[in-house]
C-alpha atoms as a PDB file:
ATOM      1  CA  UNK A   1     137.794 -49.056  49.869  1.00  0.00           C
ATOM      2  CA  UNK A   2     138.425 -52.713  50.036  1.00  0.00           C
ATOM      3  CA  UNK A   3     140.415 -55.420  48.051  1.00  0.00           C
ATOM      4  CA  UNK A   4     138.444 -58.265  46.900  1.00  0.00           C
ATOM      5  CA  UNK A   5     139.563 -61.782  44.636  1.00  0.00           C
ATOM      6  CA  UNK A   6     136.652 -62.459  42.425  1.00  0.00           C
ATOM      7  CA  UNK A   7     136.855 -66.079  41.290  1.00  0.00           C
ATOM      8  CA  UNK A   8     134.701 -66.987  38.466  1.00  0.00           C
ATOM      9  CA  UNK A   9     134.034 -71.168  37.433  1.00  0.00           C
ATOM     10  CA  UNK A  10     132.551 -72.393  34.284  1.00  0.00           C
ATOM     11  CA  UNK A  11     132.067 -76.246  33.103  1.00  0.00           C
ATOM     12  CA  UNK A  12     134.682 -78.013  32.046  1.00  0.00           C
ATOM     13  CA  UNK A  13     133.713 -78.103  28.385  1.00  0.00           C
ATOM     14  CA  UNK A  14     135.268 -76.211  25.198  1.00  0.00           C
ATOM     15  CA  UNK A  15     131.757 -74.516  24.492  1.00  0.00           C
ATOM     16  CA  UNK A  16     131.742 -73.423  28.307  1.00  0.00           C
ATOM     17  CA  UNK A  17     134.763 -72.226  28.414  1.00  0.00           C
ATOM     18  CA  UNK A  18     134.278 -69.900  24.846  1.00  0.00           C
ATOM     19  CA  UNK A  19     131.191 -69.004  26.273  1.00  0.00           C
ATOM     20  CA  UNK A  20     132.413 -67.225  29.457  1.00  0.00           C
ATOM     21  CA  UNK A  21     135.508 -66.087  27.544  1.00  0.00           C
ATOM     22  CA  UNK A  22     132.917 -64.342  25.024  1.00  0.00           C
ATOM     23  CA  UNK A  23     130.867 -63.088  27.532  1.00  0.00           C
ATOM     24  CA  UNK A  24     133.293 -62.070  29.877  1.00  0.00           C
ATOM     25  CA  UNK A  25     135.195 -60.036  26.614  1.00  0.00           C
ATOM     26  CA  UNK A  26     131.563 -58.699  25.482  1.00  0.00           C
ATOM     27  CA  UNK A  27     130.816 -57.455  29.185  1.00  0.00           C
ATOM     28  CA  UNK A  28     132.390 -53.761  28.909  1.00  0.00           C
ATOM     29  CA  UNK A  29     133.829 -53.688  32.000  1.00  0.00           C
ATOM     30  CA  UNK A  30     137.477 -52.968  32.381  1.00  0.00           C
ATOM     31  CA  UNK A  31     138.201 -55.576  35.053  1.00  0.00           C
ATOM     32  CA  UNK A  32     136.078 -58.533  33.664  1.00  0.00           C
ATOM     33  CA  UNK A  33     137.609 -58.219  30.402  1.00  0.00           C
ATOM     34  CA  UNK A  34     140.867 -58.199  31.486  1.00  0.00           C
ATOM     35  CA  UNK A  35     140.516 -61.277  34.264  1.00  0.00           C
ATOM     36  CA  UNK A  36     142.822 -64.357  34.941  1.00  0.00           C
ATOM     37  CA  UNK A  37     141.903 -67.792  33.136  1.00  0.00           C
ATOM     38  CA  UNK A  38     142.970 -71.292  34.067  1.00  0.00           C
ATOM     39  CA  UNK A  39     141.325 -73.257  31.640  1.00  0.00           C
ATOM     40  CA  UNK A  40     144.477 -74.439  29.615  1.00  0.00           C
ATOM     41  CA  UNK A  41     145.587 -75.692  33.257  1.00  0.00           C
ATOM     42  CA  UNK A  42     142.436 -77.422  33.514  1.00  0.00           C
ATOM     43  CA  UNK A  43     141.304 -75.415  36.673  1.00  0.00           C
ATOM     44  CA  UNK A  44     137.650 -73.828  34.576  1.00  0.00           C
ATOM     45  CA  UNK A  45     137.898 -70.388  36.122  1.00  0.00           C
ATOM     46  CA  UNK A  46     138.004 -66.582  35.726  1.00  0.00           C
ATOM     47  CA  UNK A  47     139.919 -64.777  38.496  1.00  0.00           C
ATOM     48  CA  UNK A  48     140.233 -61.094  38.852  1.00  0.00           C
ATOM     49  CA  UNK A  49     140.963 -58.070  41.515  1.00  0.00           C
ATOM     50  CA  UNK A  50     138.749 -54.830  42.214  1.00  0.00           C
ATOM     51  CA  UNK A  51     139.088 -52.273  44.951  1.00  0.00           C
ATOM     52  CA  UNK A  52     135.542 -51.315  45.697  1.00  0.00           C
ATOM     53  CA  UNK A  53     133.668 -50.346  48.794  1.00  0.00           C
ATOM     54  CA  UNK A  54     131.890 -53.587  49.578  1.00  0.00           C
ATOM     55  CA  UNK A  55     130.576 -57.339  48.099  1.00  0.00           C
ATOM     56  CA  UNK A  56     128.028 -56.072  46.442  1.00  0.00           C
ATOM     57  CA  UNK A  57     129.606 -53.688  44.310  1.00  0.00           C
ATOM     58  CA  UNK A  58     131.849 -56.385  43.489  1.00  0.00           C
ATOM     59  CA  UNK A  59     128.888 -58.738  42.415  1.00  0.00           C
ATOM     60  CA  UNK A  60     127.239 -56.260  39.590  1.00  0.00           C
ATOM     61  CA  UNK A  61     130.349 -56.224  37.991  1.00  0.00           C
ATOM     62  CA  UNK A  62     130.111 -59.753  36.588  1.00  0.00           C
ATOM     63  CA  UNK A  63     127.427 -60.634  34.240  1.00  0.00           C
ATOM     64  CA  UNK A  64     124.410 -62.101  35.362  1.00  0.00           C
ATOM     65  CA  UNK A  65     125.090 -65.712  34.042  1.00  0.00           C
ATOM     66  CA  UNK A  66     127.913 -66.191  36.073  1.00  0.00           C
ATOM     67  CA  UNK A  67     126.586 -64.622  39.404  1.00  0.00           C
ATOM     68  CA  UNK A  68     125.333 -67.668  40.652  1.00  0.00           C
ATOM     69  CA  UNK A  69     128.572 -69.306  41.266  1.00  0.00           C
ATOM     70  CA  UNK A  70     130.647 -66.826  41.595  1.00  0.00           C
ATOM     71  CA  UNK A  71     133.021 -66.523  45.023  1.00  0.00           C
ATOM     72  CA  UNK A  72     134.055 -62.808  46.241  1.00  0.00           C
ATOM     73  CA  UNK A  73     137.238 -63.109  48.670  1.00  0.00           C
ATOM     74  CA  UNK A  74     137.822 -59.720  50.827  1.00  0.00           C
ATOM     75  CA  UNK A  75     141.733 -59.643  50.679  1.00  0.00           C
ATOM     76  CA  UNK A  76     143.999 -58.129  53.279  1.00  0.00           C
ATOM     77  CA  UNK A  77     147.491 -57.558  54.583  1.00  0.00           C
ATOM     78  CA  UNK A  78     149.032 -58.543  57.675  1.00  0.00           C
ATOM     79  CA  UNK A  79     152.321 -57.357  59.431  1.00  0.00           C
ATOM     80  CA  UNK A  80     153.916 -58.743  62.006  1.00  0.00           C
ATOM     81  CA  UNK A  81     152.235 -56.423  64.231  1.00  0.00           C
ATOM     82  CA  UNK A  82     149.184 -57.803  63.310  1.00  0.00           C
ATOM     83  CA  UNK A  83     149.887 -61.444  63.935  1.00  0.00           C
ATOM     84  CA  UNK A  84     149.308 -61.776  67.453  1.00  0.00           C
ATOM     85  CA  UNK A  85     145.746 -60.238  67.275  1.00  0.00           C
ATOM     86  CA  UNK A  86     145.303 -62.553  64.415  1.00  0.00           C
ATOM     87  CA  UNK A  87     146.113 -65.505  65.988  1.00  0.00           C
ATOM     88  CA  UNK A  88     144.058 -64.372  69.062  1.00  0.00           C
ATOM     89  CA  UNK A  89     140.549 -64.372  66.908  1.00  0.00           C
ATOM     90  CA  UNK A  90     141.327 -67.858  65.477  1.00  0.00           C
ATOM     91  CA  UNK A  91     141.367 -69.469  69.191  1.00  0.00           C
ATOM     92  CA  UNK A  92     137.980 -68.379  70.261  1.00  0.00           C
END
């Protein structure tokens, strides 16, 4: 399974925001209804985190008005083992 940051905008309006808020709530789903909102910070986005086994999965999660614009991050750890193979793949 994999980690992925799904990052949700809206417009920068009240009836935008209380739209994805309502739909978001509405939606069913566990990790929707419980995501991350920066709209009283003036950054007009939904954030949350799944484990699931791949984008995709991640995508039919949200609801199909805000699939569009929606970005899905694969997240991962490093250790310090990892940083010299890490570095190595950004110089090529």
């Amino acid at each position: 399974m994999s980690r992925f940051l799904i990052e949700v905008p809206h417009e920068n309006t009240k009836e935008a925001c209380e739209r994805a808020i309502q739909v978001f709530l509405e939606s069913g789903s566990h990790f929707v209804t419980n995501a991350d909102w920066g709209c009283h910070d003036d950054e007009h986005k939904a954030w949350f985190v799944v484990d699931l086994d791949n984008k995709e999965e991640a995508m039919t999660l949200l609801p199909p008005l805000f699939r569009h614009d929606a970005k899905i991050i694969a997240l991962e750890k490093f250790t310090m083992e990892d940083l010299e193979g890490t570095m190595e793949r950004h110089n090529d």
